[in-house]
Protein backbone atom coordinates (compact mmCIF):
# COMPACT_ATOMS: atom_id res chain seq x y z
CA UNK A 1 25.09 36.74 -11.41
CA UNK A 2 22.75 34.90 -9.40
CA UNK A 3 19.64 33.40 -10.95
CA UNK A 4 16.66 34.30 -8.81
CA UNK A 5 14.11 30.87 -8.39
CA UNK A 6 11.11 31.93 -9.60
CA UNK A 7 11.55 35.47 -11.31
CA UNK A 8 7.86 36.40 -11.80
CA UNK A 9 4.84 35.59 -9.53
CA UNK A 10 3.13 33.96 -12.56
CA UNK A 11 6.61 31.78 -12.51
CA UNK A 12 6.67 30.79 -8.30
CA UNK A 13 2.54 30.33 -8.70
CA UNK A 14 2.95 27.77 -11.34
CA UNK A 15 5.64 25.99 -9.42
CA UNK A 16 3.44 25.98 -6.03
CA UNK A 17 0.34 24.57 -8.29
CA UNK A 18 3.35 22.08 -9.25
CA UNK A 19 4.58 21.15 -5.65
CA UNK A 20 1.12 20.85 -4.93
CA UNK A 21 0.00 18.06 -7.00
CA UNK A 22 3.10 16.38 -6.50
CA UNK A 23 2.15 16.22 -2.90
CA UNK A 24 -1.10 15.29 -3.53
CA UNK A 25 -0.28 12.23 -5.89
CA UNK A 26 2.37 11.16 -3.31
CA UNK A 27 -0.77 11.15 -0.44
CA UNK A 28 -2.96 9.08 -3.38
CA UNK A 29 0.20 6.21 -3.80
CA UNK A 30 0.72 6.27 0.02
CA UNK A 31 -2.89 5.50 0.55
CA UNK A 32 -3.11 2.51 -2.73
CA UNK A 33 0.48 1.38 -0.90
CA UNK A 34 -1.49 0.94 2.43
CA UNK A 35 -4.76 -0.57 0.77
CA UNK A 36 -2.63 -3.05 -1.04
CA UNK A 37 -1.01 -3.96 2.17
CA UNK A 38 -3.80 -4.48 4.08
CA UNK A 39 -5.77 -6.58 0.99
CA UNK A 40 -2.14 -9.12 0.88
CA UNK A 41 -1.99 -8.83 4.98
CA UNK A 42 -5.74 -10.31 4.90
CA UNK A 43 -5.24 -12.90 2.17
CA UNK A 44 -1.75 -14.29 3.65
CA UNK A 45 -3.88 -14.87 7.05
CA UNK A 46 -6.58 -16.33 5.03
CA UNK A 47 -4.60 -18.87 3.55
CA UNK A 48 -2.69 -19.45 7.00
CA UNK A 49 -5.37 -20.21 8.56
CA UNK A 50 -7.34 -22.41 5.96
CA UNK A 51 -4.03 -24.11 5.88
CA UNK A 52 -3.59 -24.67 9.48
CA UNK A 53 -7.71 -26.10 9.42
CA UNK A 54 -6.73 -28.19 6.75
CA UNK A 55 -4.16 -29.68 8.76
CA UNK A 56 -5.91 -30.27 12.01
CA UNK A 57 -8.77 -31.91 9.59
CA UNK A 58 -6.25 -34.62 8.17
CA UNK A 59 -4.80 -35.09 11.40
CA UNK A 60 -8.33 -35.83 12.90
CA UNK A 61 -8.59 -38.26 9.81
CA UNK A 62 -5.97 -40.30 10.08
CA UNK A 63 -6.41 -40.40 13.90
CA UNK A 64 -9.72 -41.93 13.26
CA UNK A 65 -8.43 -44.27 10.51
CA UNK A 66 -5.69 -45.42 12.94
């Protein structure tokens, strides 16, 4: 005999409530995943570019003790 999915209403409401927040936590990590991205994408090009200033600095430098 086949085994019906949800055999009451009570039974399929309870797994749509289910679905539901499932979906809805997915949406909340998807959005902290893209926040988290952005936050290391602006530190990385931070740090890039203080390292590339840092670089042209000491190059001035050492022109000028030269």
């Amino acid at each position: 005999m086949i085994r019906p999915i949800a055999p009451t209403h009570k039974a399929a409401t309870a797994r749509a409530e289910r679905i539901k927040q499932a979906e809805q936590q997915l949406k909340a990590a998807e959005r902290h995943a893209l926040i988290d991205n952005l936050a290391y994408g602006a530190v990385f090009l931070i740090v890039i570019t203080g390292c590339i200033l840092l670089g042209q600095l000491i190059s001035v430098i050492v022109r000028h003790l030269v």
